[in-house]
N, C-alpha and C. Protein backbone atom coordinates (compact mmCIF):
# COMPACT_ATOMS: atom_id res chain seq x y z
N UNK A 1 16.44 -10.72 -20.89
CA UNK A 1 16.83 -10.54 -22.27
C UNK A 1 16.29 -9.21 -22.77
N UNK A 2 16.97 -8.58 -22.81
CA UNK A 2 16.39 -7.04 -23.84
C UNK A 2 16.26 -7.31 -25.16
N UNK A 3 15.15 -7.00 -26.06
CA UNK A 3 15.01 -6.59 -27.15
C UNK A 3 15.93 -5.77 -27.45
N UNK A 4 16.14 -6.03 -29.31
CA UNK A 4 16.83 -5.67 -30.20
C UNK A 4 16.08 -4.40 -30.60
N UNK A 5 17.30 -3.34 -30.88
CA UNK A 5 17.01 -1.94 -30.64
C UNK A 5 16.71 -1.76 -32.24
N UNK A 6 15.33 -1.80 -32.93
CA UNK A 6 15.59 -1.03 -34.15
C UNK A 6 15.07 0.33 -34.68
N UNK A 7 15.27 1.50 -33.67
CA UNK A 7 14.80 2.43 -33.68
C UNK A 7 16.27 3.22 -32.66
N UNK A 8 15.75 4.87 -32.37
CA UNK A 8 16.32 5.29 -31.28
C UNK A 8 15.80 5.03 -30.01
N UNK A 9 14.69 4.34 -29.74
CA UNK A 9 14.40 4.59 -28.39
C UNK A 9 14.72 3.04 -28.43
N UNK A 10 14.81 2.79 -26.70
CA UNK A 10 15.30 1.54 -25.95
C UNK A 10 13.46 0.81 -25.74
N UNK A 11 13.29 -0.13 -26.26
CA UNK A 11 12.53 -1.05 -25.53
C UNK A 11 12.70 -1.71 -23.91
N UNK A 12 11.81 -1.74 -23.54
CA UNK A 12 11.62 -2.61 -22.06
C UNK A 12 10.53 -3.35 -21.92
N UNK A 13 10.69 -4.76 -21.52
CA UNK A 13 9.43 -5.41 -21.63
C UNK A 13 9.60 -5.97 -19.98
N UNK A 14 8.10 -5.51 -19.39
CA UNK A 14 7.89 -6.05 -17.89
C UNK A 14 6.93 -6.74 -17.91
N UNK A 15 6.96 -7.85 -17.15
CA UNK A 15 6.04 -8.73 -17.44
C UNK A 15 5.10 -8.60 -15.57
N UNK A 16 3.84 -9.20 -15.89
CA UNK A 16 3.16 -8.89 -14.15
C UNK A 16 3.71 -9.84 -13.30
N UNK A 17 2.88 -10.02 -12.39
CA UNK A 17 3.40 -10.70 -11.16
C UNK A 17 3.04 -12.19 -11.51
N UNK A 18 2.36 -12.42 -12.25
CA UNK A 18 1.84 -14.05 -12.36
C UNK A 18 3.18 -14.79 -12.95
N UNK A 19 3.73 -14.21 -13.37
CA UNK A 19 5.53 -14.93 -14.09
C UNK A 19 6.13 -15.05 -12.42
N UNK A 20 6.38 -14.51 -12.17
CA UNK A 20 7.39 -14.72 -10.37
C UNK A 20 6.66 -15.56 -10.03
N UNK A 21 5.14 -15.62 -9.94
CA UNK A 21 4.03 -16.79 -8.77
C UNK A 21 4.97 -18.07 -9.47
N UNK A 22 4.76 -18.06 -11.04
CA UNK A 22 5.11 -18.91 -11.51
C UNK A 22 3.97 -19.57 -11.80
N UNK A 23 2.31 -19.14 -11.83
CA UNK A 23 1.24 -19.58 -12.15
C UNK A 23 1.33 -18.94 -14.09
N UNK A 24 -0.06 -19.80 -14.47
CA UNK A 24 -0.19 -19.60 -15.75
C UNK A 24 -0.97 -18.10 -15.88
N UNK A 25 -0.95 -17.07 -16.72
CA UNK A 25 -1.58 -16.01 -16.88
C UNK A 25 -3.20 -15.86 -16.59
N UNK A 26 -3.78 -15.63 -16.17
CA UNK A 26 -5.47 -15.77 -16.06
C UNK A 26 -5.98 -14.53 -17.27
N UNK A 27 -7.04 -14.63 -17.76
CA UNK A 27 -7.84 -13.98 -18.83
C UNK A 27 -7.53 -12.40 -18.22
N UNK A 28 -8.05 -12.65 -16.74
CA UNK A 28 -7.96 -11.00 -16.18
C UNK A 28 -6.57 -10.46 -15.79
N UNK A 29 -5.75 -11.59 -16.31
CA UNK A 29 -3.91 -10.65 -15.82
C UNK A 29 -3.63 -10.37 -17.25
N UNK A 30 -4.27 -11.23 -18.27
CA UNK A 30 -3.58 -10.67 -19.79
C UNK A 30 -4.53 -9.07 -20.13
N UNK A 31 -6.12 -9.00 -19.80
CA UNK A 31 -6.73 -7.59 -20.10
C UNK A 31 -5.78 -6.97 -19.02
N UNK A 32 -5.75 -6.87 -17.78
CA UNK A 32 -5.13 -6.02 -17.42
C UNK A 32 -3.72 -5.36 -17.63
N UNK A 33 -2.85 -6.19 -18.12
CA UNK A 33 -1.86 -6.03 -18.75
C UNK A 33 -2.03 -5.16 -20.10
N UNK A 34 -3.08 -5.54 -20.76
CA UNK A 34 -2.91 -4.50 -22.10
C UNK A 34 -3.38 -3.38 -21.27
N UNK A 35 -4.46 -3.58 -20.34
CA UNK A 35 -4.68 -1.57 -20.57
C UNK A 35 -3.89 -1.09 -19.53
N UNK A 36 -2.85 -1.56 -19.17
CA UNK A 36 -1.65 -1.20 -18.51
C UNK A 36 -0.98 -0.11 -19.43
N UNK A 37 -0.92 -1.35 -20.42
CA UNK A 37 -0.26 -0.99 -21.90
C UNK A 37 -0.42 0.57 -22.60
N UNK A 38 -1.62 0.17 -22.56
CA UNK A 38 -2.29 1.48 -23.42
C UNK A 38 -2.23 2.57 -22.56
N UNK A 39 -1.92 2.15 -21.32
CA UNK A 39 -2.85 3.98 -20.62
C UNK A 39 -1.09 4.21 -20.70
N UNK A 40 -0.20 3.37 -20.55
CA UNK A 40 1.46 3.63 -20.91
C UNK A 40 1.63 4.05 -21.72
N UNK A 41 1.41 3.76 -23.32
CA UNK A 41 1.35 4.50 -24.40
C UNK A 41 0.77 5.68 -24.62
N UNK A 42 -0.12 5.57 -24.30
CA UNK A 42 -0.94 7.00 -23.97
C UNK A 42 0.07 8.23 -23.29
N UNK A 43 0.92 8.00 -22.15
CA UNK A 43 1.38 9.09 -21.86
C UNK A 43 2.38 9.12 -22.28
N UNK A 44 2.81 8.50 -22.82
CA UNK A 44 4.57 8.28 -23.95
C UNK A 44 3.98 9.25 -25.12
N UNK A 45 3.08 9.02 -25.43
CA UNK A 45 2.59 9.58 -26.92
C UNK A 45 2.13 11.19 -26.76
N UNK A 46 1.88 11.81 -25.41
CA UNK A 46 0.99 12.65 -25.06
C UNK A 46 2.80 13.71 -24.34
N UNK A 47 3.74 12.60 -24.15
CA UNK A 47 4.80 13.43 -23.56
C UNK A 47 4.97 13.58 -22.07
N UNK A 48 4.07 12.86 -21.20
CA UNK A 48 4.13 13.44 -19.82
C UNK A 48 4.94 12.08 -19.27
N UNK A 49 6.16 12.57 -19.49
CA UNK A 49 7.10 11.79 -18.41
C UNK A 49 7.10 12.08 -16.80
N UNK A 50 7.50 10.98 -16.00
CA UNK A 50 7.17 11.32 -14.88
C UNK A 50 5.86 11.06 -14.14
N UNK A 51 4.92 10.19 -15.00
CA UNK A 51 3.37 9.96 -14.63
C UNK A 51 3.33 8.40 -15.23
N UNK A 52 2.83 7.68 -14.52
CA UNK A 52 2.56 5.93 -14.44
C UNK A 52 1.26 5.72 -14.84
N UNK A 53 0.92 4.88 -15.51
CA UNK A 53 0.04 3.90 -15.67
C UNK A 53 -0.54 3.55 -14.22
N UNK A 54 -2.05 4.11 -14.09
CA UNK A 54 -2.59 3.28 -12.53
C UNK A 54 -4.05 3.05 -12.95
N UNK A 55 -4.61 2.31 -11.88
CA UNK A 55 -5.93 1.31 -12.21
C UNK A 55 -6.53 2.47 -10.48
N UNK A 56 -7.28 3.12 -10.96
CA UNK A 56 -8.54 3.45 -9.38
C UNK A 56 -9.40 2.93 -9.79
N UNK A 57 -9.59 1.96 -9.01
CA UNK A 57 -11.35 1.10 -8.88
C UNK A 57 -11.14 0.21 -10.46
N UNK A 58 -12.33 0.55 -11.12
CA UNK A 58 -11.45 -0.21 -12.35
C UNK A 58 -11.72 1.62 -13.48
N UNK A 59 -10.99 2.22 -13.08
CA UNK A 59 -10.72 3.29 -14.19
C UNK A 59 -9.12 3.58 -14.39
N UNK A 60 -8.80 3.25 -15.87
CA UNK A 60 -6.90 3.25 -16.04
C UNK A 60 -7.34 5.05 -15.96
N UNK A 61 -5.94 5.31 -15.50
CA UNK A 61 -5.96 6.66 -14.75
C UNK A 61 -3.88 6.91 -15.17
N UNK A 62 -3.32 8.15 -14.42
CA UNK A 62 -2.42 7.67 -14.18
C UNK A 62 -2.09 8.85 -13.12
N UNK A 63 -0.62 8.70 -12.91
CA UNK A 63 -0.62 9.40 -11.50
C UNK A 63 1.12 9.51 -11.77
N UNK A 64 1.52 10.75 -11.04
CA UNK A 64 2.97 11.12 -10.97
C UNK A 64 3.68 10.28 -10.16
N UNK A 65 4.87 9.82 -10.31
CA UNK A 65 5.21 9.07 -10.46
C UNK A 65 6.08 9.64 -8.60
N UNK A 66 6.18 11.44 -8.04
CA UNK A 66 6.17 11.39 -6.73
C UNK A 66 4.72 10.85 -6.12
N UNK A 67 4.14 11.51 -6.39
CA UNK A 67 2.67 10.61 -5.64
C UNK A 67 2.93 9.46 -4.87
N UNK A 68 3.46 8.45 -5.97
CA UNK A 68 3.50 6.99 -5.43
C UNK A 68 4.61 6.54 -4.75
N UNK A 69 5.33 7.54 -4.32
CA UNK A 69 6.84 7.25 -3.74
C UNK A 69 6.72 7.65 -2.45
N UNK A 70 5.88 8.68 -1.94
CA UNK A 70 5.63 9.64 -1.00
C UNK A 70 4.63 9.50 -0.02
N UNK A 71 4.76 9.21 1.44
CA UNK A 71 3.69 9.07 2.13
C UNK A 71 3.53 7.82 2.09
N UNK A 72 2.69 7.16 3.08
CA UNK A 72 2.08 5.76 3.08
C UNK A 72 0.39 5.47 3.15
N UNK A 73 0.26 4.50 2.08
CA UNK A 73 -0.81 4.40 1.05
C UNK A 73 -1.83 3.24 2.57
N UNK A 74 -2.57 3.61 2.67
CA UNK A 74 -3.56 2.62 4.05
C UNK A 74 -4.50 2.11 3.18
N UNK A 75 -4.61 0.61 3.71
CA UNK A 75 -5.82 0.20 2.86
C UNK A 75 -7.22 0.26 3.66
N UNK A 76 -8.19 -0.09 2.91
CA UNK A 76 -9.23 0.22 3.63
C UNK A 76 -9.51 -0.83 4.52
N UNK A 77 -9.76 -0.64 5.47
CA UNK A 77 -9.97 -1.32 6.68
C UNK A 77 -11.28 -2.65 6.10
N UNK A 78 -11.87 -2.43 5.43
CA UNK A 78 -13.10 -3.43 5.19
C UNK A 78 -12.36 -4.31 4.38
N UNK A 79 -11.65 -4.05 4.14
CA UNK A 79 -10.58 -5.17 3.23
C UNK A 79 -9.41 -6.22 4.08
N UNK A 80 -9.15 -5.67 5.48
CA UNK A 80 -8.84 -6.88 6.41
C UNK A 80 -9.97 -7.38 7.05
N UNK A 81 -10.91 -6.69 7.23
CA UNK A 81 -12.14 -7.52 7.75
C UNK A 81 -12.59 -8.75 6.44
N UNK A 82 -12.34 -8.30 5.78
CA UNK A 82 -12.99 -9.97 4.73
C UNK A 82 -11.81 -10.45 4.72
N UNK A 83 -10.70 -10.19 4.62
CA UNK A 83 -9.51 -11.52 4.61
C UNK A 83 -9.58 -12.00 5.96
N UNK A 84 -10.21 -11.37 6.91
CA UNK A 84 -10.04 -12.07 8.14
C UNK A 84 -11.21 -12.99 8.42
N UNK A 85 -11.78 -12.84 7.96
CA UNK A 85 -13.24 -13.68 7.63
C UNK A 85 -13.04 -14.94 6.64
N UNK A 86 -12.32 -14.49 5.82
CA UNK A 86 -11.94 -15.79 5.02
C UNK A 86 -10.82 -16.61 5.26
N UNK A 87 -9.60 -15.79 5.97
CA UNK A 87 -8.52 -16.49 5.91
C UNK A 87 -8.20 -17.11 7.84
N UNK A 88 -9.40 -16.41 8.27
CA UNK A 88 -9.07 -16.54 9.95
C UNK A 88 -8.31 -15.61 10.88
């Protein structure tokens, strides 16, 4: 459903991944969602189209929007060692 346009610019509302799980929102998907929000507004307001909303570590940041299209992103290796530890 799109929002009703009462301005010139188009609204878009995206919602996170916890709507598809189909789980209920957790405290830390609704904060993260606003400062999604804000670091979004922030570059709408500042003019730099072409640059995303991103989270490094926990600092909202943002990043061009080739960056994240380009190349392949490796995770850190200590991060399959604990899922493999936990999940087998």
């Amino acid at each position: 459903m799109r929002p009703r346009r009462k301005n010139r610019h188009e609204n878009v509302c995206n919602r996170l991944s916890y709507v598809q799980r189909g789980d209920p929102p957790t405290a830390f998907a609704r904060v993260l969602a606003t400062r999604y929000g804000m670091q979004a507004a922030k570059l709408a307001v500042a003019a730099q189209w072409g640059q995303m909303a991103a989270l490094r570590g926990n600092t909202r940041t943002s990043c061009s929007l080739t960056e994240t299209t380009t190349g392949i992103k490796e995770l850190d290796p200590e991060i399959y060692r604990t899922a493999e530890i936990i999940f087998g």
